[in-house]
N, C-alpha and C. Protein backbone atom coordinates (compact mmCIF):
# COMPACT_ATOMS: atom_id res chain seq x y z
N UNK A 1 39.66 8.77 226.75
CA UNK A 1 40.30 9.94 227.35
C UNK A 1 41.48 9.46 228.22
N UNK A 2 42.63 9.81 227.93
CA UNK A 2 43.71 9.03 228.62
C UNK A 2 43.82 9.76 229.86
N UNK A 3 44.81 9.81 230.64
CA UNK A 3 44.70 10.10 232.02
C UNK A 3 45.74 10.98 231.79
N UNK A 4 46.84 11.32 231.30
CA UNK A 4 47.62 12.63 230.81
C UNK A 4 47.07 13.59 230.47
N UNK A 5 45.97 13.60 229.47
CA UNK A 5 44.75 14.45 228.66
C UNK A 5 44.24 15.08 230.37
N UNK A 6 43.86 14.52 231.14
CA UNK A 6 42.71 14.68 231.92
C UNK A 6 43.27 15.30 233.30
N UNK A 7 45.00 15.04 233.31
CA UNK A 7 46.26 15.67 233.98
C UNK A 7 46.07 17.27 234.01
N UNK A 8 46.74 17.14 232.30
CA UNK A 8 47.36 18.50 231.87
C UNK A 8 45.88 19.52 232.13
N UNK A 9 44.75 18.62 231.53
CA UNK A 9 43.55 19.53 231.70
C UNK A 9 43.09 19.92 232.90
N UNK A 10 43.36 19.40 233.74
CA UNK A 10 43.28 20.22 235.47
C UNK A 10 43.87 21.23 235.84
N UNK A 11 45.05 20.74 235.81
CA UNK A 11 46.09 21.64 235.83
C UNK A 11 45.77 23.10 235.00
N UNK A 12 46.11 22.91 233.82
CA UNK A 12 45.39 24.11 232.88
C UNK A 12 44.53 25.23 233.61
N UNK A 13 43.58 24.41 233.46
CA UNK A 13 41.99 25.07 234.41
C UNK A 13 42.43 25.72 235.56
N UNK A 14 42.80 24.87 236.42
CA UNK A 14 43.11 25.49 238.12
C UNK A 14 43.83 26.73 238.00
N UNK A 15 45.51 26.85 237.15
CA UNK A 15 46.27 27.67 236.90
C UNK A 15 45.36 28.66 236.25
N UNK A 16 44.71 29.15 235.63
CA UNK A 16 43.83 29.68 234.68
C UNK A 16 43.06 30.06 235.40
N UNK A 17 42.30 29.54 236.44
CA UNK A 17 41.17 30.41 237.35
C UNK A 17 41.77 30.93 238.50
N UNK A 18 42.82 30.23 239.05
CA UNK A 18 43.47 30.98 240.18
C UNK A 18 43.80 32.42 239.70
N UNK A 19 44.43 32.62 238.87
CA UNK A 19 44.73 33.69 238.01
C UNK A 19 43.87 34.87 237.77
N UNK A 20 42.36 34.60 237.61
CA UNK A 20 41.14 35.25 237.40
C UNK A 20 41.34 35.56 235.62
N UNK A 21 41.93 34.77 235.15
CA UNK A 21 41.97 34.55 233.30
C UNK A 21 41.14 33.81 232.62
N UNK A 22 40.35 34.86 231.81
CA UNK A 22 39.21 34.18 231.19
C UNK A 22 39.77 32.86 229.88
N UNK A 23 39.09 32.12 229.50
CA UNK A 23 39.92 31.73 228.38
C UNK A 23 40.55 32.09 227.13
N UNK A 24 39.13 32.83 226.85
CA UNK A 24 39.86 33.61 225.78
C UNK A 24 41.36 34.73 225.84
N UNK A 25 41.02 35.07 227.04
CA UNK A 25 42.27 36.30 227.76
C UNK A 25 43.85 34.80 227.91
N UNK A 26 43.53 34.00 228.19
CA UNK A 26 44.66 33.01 228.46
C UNK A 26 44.93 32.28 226.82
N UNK A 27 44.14 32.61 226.26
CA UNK A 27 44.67 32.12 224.69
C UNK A 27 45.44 33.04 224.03
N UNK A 28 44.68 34.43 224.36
CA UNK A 28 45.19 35.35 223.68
C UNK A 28 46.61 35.38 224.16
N UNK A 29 47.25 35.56 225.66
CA UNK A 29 48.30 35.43 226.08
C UNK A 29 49.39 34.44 225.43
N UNK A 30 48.81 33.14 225.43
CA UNK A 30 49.26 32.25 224.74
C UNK A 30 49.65 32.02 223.23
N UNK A 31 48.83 32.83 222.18
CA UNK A 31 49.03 32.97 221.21
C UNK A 31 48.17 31.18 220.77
N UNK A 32 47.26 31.52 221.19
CA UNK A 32 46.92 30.13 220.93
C UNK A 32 45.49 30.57 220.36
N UNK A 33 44.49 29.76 219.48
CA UNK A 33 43.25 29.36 219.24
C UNK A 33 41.97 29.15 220.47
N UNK A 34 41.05 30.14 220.96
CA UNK A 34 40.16 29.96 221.66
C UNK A 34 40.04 28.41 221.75
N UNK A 35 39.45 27.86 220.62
CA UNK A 35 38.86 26.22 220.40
C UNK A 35 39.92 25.48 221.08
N UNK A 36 41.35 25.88 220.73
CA UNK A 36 42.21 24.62 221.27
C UNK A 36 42.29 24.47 222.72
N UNK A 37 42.82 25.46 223.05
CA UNK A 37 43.05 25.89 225.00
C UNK A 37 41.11 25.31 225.43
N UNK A 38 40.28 25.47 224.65
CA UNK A 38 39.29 24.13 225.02
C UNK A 38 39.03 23.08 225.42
N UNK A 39 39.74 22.53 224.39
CA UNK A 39 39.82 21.51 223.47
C UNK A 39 40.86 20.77 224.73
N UNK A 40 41.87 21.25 225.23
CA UNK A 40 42.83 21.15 226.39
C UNK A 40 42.16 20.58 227.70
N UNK A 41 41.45 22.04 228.17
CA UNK A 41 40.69 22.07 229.29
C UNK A 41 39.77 20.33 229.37
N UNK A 42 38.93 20.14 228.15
CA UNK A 42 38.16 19.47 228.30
C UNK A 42 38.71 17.89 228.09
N UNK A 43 40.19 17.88 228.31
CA UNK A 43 40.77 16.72 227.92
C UNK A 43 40.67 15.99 226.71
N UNK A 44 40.18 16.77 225.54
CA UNK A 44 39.99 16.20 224.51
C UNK A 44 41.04 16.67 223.54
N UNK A 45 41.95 17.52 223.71
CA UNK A 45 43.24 17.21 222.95
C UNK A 45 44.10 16.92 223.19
N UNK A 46 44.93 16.86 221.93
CA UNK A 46 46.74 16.49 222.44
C UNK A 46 47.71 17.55 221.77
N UNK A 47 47.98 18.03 223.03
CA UNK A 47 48.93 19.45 223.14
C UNK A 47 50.17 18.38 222.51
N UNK A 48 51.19 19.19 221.94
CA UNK A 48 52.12 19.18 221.71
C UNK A 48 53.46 19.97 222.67
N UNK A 49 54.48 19.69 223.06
CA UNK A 49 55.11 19.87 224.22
C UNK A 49 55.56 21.94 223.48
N UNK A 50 55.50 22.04 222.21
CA UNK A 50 55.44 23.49 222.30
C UNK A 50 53.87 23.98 222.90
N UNK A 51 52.73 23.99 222.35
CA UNK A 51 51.76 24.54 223.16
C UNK A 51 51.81 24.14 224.79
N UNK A 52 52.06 23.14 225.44
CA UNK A 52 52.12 23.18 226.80
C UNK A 52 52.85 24.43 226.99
N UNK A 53 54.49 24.55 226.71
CA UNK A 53 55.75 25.38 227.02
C UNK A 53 55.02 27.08 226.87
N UNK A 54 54.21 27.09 225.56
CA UNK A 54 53.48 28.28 225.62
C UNK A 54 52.43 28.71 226.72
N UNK A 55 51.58 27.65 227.09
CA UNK A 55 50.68 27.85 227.94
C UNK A 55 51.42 28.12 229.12
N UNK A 56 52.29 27.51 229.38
CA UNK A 56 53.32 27.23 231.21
C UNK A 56 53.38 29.08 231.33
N UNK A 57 54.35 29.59 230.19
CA UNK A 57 54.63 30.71 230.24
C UNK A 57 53.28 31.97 229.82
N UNK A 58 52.09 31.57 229.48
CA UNK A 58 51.58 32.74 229.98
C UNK A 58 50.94 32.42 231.27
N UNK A 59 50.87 31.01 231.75
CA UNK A 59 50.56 31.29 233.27
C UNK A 59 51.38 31.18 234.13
N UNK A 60 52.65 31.75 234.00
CA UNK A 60 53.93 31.86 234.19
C UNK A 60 54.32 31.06 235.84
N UNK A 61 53.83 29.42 235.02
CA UNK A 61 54.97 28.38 235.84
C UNK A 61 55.82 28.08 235.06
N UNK A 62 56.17 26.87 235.60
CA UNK A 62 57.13 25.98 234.61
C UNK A 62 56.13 25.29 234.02
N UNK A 63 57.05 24.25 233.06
CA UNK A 63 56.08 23.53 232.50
C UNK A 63 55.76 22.28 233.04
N UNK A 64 56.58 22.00 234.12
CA UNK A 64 56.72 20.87 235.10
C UNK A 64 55.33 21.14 235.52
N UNK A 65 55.10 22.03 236.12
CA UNK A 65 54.00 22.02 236.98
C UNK A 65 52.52 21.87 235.51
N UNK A 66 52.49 21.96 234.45
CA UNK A 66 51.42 21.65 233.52
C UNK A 66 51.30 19.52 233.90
N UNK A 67 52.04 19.39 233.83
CA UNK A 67 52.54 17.67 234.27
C UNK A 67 52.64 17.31 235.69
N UNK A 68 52.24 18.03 236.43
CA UNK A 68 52.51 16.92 237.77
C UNK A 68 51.46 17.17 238.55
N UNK A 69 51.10 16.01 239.31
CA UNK A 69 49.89 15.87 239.87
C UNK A 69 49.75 16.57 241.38
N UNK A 70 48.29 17.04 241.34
CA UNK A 70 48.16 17.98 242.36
C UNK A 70 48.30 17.42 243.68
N UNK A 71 49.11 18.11 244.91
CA UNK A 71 49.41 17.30 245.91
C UNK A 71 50.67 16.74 245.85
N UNK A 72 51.64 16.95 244.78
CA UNK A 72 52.68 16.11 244.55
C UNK A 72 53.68 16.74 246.23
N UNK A 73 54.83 15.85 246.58
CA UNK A 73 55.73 15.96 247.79
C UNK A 73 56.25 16.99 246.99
N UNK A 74 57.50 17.81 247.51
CA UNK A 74 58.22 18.57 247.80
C UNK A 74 59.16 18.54 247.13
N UNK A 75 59.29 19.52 245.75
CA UNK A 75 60.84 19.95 245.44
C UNK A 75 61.73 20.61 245.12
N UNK A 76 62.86 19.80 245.90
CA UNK A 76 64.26 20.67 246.36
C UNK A 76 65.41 20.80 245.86
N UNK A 77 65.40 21.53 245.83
CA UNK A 77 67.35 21.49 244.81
C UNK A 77 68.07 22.05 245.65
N UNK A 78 69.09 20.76 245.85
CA UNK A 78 70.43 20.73 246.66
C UNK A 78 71.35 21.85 245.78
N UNK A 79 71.97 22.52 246.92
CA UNK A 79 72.90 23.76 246.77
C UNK A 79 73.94 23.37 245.39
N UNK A 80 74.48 22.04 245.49
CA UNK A 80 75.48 22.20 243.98
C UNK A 80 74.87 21.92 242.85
N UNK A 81 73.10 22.40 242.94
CA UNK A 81 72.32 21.82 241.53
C UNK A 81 71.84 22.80 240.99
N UNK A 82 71.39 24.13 242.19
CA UNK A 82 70.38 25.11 241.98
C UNK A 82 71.64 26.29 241.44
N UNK A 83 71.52 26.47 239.98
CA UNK A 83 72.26 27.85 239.90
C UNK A 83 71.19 29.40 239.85
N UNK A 84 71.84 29.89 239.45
CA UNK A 84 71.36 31.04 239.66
C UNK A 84 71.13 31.96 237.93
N UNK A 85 70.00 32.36 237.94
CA UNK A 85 69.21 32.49 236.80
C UNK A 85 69.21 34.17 236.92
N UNK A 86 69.37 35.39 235.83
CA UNK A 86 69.14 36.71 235.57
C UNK A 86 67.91 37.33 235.22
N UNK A 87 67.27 38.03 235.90
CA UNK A 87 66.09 38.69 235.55
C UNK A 87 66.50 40.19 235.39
N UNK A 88 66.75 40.54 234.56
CA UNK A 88 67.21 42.15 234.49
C UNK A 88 67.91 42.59 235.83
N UNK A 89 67.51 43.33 236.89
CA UNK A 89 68.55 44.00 237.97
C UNK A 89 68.30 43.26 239.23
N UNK A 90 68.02 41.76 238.83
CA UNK A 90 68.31 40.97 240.15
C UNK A 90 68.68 39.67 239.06
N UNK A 91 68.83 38.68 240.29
CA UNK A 91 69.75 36.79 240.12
C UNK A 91 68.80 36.12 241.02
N UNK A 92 68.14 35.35 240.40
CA UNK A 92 67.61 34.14 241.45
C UNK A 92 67.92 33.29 241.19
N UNK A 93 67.39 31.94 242.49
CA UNK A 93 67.82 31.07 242.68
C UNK A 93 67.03 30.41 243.50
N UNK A 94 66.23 29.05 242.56
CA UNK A 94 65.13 28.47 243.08
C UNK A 94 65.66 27.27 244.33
N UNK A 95 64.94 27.36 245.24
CA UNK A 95 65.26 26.36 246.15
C UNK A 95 64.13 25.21 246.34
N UNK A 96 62.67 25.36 246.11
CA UNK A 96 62.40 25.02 246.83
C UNK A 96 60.49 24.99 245.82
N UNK A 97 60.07 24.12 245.71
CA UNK A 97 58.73 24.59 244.89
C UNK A 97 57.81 23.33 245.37
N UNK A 98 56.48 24.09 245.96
CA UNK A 98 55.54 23.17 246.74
C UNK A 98 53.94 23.21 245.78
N UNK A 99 53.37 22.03 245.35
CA UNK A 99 52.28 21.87 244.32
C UNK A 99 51.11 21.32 245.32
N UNK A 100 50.73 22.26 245.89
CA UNK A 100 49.43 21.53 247.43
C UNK A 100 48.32 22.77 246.97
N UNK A 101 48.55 22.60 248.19
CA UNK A 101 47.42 24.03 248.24
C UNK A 101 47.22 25.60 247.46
N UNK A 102 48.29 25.07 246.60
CA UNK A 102 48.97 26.57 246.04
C UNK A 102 50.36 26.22 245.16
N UNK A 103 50.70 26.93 244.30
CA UNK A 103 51.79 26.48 243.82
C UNK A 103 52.80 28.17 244.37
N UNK A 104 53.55 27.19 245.30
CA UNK A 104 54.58 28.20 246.09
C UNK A 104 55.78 27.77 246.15
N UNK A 105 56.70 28.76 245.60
CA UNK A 105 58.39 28.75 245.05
C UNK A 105 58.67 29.38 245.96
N UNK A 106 60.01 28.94 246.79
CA UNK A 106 60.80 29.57 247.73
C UNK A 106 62.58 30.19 246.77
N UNK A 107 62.55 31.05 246.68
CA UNK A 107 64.09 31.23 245.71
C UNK A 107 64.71 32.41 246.44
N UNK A 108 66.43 32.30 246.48
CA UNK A 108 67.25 33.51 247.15
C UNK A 108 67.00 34.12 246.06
N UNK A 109 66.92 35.51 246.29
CA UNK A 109 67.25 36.55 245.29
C UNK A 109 68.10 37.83 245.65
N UNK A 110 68.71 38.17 244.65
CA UNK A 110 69.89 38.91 244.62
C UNK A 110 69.86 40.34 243.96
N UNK A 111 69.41 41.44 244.30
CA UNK A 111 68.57 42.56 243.95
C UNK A 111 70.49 43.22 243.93
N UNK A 112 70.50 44.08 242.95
CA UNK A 112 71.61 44.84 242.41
C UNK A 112 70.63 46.73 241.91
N UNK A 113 71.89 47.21 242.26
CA UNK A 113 70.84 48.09 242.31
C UNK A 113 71.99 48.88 241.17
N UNK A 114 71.71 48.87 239.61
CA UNK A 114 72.31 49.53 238.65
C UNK A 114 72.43 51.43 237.94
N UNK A 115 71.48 51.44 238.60
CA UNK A 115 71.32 53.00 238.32
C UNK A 115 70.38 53.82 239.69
N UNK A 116 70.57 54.92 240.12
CA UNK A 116 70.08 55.80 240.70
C UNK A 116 68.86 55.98 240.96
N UNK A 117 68.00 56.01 240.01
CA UNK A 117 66.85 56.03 239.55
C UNK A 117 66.13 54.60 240.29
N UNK A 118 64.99 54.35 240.86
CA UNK A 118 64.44 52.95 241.23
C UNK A 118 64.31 52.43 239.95
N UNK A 119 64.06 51.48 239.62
CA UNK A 119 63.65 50.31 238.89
C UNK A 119 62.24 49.78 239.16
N UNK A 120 61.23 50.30 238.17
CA UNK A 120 59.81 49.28 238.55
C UNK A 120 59.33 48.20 237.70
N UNK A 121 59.01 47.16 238.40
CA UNK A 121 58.76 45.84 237.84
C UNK A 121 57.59 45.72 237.63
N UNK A 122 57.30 44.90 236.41
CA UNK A 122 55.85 44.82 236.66
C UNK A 122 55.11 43.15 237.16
N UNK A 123 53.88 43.90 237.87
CA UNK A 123 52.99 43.29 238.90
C UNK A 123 53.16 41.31 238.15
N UNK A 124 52.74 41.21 239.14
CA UNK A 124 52.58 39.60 239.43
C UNK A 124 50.62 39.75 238.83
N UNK A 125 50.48 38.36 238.41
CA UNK A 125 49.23 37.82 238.16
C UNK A 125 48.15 38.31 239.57
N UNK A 126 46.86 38.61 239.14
CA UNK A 126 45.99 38.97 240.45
C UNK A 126 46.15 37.76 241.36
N UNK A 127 46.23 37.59 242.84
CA UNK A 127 46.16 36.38 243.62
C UNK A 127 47.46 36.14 243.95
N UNK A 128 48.27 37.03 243.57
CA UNK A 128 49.82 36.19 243.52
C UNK A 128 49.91 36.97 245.33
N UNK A 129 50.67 36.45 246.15
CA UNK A 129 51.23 36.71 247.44
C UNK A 129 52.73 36.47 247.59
N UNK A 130 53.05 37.46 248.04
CA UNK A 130 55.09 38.00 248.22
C UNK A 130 55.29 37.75 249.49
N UNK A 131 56.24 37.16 249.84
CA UNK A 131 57.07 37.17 251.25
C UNK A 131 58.03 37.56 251.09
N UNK A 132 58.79 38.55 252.02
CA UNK A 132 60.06 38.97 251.62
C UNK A 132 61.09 39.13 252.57
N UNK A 133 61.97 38.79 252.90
CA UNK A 133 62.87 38.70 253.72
C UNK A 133 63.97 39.08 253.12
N UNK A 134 64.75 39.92 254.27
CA UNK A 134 66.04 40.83 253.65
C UNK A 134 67.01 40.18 255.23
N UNK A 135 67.98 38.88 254.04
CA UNK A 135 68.82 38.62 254.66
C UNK A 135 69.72 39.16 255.05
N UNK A 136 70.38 39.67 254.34
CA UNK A 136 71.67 40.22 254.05
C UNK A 136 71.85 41.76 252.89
N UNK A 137 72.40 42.65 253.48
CA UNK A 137 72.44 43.70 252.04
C UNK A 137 71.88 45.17 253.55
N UNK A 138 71.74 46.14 252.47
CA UNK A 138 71.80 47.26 253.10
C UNK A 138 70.71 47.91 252.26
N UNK A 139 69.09 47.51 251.95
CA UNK A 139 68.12 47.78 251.53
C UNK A 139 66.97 48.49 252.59
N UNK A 140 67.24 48.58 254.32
CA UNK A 140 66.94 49.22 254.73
C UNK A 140 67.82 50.84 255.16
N UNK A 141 69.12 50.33 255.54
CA UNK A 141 69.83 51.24 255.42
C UNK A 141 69.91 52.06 254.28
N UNK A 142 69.59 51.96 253.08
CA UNK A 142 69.21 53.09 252.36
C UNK A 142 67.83 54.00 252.66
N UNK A 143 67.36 53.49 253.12
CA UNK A 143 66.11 54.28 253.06
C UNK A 143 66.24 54.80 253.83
N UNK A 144 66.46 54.49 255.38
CA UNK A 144 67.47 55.61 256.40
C UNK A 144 68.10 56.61 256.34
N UNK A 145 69.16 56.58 255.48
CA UNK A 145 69.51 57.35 254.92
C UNK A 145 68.88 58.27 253.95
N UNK A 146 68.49 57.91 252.71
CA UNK A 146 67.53 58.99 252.19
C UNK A 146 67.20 59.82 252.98
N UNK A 147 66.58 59.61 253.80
CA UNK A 147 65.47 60.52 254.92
C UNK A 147 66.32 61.32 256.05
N UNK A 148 67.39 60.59 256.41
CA UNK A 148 68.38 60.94 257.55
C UNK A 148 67.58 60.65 258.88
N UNK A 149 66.42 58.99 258.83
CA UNK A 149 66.20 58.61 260.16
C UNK A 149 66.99 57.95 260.69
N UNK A 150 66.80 57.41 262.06
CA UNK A 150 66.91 55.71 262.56
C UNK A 150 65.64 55.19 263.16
N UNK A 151 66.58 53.73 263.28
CA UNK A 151 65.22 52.80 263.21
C UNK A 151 64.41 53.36 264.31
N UNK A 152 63.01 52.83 263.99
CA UNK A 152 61.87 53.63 265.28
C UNK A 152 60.02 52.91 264.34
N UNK A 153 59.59 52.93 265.95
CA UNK A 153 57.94 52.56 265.56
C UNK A 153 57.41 52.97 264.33
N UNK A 154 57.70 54.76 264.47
CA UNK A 154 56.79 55.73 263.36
C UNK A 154 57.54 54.95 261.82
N UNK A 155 58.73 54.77 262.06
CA UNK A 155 59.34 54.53 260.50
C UNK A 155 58.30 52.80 260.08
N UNK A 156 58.47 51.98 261.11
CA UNK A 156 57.66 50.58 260.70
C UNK A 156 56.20 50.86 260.54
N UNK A 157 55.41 51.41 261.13
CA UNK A 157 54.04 52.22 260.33
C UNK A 157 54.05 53.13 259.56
N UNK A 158 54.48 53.76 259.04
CA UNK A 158 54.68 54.52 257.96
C UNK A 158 55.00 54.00 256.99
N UNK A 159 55.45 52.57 256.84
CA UNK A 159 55.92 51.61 255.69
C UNK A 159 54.62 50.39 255.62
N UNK A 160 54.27 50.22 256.77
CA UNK A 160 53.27 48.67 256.75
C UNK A 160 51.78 49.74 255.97
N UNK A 161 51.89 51.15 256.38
CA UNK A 161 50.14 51.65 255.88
C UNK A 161 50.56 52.16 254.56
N UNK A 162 51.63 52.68 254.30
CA UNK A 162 51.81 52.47 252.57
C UNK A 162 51.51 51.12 252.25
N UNK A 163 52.24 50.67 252.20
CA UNK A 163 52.05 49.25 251.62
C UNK A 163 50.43 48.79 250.94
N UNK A 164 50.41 48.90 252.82
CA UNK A 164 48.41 48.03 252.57
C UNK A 164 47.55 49.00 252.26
N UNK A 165 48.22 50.36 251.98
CA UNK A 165 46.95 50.91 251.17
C UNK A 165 47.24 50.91 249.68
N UNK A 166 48.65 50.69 248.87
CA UNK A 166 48.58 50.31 248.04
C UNK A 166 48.47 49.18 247.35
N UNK A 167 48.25 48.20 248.02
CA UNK A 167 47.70 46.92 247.97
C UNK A 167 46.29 47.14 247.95
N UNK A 168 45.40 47.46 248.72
CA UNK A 168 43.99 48.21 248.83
C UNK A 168 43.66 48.10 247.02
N UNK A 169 44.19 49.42 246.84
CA UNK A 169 43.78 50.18 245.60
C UNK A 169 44.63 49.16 244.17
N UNK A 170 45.61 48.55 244.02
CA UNK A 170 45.98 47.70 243.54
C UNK A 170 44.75 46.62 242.62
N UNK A 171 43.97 45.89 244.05
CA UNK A 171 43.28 45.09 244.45
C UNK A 171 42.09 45.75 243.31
N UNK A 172 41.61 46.68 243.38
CA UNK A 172 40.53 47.90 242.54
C UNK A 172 41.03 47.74 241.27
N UNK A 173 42.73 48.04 240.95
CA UNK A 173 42.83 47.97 239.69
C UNK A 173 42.94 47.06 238.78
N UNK A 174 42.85 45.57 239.73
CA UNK A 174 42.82 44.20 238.91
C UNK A 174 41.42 43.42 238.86
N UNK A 175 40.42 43.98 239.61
CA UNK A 175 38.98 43.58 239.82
C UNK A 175 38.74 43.06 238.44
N UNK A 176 38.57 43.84 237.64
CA UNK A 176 37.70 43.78 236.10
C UNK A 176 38.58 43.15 234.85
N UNK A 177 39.82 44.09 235.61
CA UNK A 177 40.77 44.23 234.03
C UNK A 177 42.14 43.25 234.47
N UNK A 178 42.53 42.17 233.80
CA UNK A 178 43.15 40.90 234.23
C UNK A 178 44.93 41.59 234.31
N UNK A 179 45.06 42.63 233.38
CA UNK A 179 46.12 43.23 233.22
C UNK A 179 46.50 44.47 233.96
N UNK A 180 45.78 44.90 234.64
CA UNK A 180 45.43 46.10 235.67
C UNK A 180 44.77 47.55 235.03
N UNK A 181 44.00 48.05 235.32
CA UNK A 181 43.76 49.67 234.79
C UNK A 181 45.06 50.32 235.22
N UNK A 182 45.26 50.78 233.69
CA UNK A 182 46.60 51.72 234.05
C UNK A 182 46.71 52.62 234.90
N UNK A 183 45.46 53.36 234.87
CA UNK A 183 45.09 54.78 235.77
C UNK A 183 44.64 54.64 237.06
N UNK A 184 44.46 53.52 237.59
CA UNK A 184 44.28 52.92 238.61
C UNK A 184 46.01 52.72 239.71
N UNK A 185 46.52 51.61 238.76
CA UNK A 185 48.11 51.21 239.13
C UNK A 185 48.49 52.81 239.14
N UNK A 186 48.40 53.36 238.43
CA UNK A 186 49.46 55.00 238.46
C UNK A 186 48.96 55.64 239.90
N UNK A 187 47.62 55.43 240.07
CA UNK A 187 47.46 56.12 241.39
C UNK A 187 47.70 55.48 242.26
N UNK A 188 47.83 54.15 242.68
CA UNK A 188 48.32 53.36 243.69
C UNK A 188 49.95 53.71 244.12
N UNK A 189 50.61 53.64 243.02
CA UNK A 189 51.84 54.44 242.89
C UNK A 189 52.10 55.43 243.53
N UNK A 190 51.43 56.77 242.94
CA UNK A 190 51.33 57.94 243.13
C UNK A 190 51.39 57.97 245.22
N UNK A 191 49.81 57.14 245.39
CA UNK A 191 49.70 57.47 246.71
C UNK A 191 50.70 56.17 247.76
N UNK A 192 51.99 55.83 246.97
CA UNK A 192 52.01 55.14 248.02
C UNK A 192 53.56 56.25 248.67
N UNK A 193 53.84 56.40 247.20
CA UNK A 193 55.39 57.48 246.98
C UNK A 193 55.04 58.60 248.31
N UNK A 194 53.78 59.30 247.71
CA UNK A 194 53.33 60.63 248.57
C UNK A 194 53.48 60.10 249.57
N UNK A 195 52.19 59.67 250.26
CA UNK A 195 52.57 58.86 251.60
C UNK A 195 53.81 59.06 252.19
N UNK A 196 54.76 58.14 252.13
CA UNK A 196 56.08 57.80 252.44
C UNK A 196 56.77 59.17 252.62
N UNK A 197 56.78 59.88 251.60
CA UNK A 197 57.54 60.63 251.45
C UNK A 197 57.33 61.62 252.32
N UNK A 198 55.60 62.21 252.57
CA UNK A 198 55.21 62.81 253.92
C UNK A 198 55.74 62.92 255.36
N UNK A 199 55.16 61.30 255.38
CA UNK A 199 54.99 60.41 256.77
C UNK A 199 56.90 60.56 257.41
N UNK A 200 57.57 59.83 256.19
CA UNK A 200 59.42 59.92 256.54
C UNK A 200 59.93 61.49 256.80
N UNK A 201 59.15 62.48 255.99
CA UNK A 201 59.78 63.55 256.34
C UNK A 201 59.44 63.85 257.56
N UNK A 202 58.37 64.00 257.88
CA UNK A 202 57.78 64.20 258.94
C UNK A 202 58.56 63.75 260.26
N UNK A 203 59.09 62.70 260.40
CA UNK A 203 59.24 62.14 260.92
C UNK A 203 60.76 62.53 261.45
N UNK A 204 61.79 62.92 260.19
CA UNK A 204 62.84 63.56 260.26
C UNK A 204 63.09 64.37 260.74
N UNK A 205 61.81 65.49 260.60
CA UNK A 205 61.90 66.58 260.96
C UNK A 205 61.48 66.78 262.62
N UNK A 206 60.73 65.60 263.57
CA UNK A 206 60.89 65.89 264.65
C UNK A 206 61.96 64.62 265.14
N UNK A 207 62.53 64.55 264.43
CA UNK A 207 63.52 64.05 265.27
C UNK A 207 65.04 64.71 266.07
């Protein structure tokens, strides 16, 4: 059993249970053979650099991270290296990717806002955690506007208890089902919109 075999097969696994992805559910993603994504796990095969590239992307790292050892230091891409990559109505731009305790990417992103209408993305893997910081741009000032507030206490609770109650119910709709219950996510939705939309008017209106 070589020590690459016994690499990739950690890796595999860890990515794969952090996830809450059964194997068969991570083959199927993969387009791969139950037996092989096994066969992986148990260090007893030899992936070919397309099945790694497949596996990376349904447990949507890179494929770097299928290859590098857990605990690895810190890496960074200097400003004239890191360009900037298109995801439909935003641009990122990785800075920064840590393989410890967690596999955590730091990247600027560049949110464009193309049509009127919001734009909804879909969810991150169960377990996944967002930090978000709004450097620059006018993503609160819209919402101000919408409503015709200013800034104030009631507006920062009225946003932190949406949130964590649709996170709450979120949380319900990924328990069982690795892909979310649809009817679950729709109501998380539902009550986070209402909410907001209450709480801000409300709020307008005694002002």
């Amino acid at each position: 059993m070589a020590a690459h075999q016994e690499l990739v097969a950690r890796n595999v696994r860890r990515f794969r249970q952090e996830r809450g992805l059964s194997m068969g559910e991570l083959a199927r993603r993969a387009g791969l053979a139950k037996q092989t994504l096994s066969s992986i796990e148990q260090a007893q095969g030899n992936p070919t650099v397309d099945t790694l590239a497949l596996l990376a992307e349904a447990l949507g790292v890179s494929l770097r991270r299928l290859l590098t050892e857990f605990g690895t230091p810190v890496f960074v891409q200097r400003r004239g290296d890191a360009g900037w990559d298109r995801h439909g109505p935003w641009r990122e731009r990785l800075l920064s990717e840590v393989y410890g305790s967690g596999y955590v990417r730091t990247l600027l992103v560049r949110l464009e806002r193309t049509q009127r209408r919001p734009e909804e993305l879909d969810p991150h893997d169960p377990g996944t955690l967002h930090h978000l910081y709004v450097i620059a741009g006018r993503l609160r000032a819209l919402l101000l506007a919408e409503f015709g507030l200013a800034d104030s206490e009631d507006l920062d609770r009225a946003i932190i208890v949406a949130v964590e109650a649709g996170d709450a119910v979120l949380k319900l709709a990924f328990r069982h089902d690795p892909n979310g219950d649809p009817e679950i996510v729709a109501e998380a939705k539902q009550l986070v919109r209402g909410y907001l939309s209450r709480q801000l008017s409300a709020v307008s209106g005694h002002g």
